[in-house]
C-alpha atoms as a PDB file:
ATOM      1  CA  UNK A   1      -0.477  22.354  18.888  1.00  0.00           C
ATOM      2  CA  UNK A   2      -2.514  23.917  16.366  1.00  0.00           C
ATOM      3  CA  UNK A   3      -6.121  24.035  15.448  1.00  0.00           C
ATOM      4  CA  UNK A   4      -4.952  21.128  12.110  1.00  0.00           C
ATOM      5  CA  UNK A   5      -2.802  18.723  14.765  1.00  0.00           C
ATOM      6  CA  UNK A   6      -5.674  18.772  17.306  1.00  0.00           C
ATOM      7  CA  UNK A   7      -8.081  17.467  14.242  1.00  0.00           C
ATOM      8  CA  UNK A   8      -5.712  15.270  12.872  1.00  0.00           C
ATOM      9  CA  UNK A   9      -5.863  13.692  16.311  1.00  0.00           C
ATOM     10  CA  UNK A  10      -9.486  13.391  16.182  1.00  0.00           C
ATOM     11  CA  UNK A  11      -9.557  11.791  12.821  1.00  0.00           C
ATOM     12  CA  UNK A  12      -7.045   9.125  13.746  1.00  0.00           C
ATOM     13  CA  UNK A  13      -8.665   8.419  17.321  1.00  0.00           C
ATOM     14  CA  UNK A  14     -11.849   8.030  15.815  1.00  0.00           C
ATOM     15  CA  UNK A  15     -10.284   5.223  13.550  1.00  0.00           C
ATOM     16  CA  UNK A  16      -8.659   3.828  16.247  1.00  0.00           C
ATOM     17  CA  UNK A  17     -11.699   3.421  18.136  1.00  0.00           C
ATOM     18  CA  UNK A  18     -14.064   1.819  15.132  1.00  0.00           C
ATOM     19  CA  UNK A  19     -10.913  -0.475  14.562  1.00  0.00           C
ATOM     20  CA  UNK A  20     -10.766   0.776  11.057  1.00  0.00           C
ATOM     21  CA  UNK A  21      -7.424  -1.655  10.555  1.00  0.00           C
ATOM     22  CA  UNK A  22      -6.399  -4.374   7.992  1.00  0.00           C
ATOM     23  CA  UNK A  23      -9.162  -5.997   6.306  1.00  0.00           C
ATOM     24  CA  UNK A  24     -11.441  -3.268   7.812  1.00  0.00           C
ATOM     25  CA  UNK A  25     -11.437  -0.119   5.615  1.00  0.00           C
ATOM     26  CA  UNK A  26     -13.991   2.322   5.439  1.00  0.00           C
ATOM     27  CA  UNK A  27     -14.680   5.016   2.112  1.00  0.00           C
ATOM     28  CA  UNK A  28     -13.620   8.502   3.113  1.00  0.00           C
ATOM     29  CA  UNK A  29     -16.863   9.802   2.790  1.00  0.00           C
ATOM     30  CA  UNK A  30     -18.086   7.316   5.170  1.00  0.00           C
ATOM     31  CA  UNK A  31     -15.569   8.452   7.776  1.00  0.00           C
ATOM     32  CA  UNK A  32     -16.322  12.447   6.809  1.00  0.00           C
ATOM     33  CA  UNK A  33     -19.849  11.231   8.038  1.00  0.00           C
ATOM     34  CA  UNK A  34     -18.811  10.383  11.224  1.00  0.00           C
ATOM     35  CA  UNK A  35     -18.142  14.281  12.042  1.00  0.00           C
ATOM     36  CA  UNK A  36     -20.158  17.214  11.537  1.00  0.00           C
ATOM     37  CA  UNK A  37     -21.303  18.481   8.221  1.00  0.00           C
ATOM     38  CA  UNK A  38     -19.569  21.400   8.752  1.00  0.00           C
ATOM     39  CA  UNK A  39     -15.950  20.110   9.213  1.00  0.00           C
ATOM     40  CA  UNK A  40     -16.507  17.066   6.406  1.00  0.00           C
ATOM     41  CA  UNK A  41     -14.385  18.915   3.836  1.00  0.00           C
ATOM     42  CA  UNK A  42     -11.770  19.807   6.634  1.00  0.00           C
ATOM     43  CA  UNK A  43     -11.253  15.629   6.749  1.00  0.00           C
ATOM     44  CA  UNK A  44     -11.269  14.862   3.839  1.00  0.00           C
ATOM     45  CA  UNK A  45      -8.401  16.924   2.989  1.00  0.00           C
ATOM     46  CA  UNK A  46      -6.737  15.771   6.408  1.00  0.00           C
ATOM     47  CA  UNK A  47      -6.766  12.424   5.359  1.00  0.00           C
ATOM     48  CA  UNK A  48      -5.505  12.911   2.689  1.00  0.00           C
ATOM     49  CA  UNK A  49      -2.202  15.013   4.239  1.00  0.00           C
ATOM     50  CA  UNK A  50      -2.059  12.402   6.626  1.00  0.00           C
ATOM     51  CA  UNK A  51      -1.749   9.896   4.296  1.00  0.00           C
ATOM     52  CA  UNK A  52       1.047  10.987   2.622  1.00  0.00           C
ATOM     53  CA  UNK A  53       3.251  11.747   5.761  1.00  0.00           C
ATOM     54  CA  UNK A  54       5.094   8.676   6.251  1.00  0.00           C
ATOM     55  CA  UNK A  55       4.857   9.030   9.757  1.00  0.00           C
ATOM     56  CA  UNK A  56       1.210   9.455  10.419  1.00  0.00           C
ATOM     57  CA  UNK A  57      -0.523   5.783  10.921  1.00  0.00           C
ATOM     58  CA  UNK A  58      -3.055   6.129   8.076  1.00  0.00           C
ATOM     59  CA  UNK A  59      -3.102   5.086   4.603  1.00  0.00           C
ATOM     60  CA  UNK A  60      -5.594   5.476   1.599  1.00  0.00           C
ATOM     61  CA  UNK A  61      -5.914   3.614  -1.519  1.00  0.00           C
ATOM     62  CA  UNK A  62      -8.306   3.514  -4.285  1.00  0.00           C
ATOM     63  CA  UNK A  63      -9.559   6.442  -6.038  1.00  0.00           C
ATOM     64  CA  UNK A  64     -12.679   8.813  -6.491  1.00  0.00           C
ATOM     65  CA  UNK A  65     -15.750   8.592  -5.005  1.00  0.00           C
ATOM     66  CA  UNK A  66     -14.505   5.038  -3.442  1.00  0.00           C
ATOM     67  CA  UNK A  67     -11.541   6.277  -2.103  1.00  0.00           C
ATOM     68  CA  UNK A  68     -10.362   4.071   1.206  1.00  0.00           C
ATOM     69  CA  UNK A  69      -9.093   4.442   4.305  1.00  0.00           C
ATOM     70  CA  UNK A  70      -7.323   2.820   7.396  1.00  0.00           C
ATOM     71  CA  UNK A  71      -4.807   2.632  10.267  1.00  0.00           C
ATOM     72  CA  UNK A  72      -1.535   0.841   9.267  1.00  0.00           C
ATOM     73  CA  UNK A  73      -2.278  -0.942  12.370  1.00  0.00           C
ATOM     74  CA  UNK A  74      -4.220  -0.114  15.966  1.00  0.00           C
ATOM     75  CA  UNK A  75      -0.369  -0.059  17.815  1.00  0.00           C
ATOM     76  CA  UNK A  76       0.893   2.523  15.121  1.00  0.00           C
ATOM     77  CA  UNK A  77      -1.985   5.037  15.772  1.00  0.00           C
ATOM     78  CA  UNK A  78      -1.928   4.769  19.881  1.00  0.00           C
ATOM     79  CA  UNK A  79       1.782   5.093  19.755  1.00  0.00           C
ATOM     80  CA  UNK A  80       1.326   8.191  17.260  1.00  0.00           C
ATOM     81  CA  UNK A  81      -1.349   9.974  19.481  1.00  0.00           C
ATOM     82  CA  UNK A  82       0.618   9.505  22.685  1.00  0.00           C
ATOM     83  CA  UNK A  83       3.407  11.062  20.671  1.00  0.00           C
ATOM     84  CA  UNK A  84       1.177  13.835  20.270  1.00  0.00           C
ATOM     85  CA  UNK A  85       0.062  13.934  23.749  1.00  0.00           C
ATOM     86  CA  UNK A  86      -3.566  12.375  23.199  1.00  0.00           C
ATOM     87  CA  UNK A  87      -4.550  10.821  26.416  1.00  0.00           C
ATOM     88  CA  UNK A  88      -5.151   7.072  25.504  1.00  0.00           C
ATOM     89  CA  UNK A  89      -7.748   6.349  28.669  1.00  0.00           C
ATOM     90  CA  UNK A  90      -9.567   4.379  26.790  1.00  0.00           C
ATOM     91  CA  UNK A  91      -6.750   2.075  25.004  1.00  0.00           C
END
């Protein structure tokens, strides 16, 4: 898995885990807070690829500086990680 795949993980266990889902969306740069300063431009534009693979659990809507994001749903982004051989101990 490459250095992109293993952060892509990240960024979607790190939404599973605040339960960004359904009514619960957070603004990118909210979530690009959650990591360090130095990787913040690295998620933004990994949110925004994974956004627009249909496969990946994450969607964003809105635009700009208030740009959203969440899971499609807690199930789709567990399912996705074990796919991608993220140990889900703590599911």
């Amino acid at each position: 898995m490459n250095s992109d795949e293993e952060f892509e993980n990240d960024i979607v266990e790190t939404l599973v885990r605040k339960k960004v889902t359904g009514g619960k969306k957070h603004q990118i740069d909210t979530v690009k807070n959650w990591f360090a300063s130095s990787d913040q431009g690295r998620v933004e534009d990994l949110i925004e690829k994974l956004a627009r693979d249909p496969d990946a659990p994450v969607e964003m809507y809105g635009g700009g500086a208030r740009a959203n994001v969440r899971l499609t749903s807690r199930q789709d982004a567990k399912e996705w990680l074990d796919d991608r051989g993220r140990d889900l101990w703590w599911a």
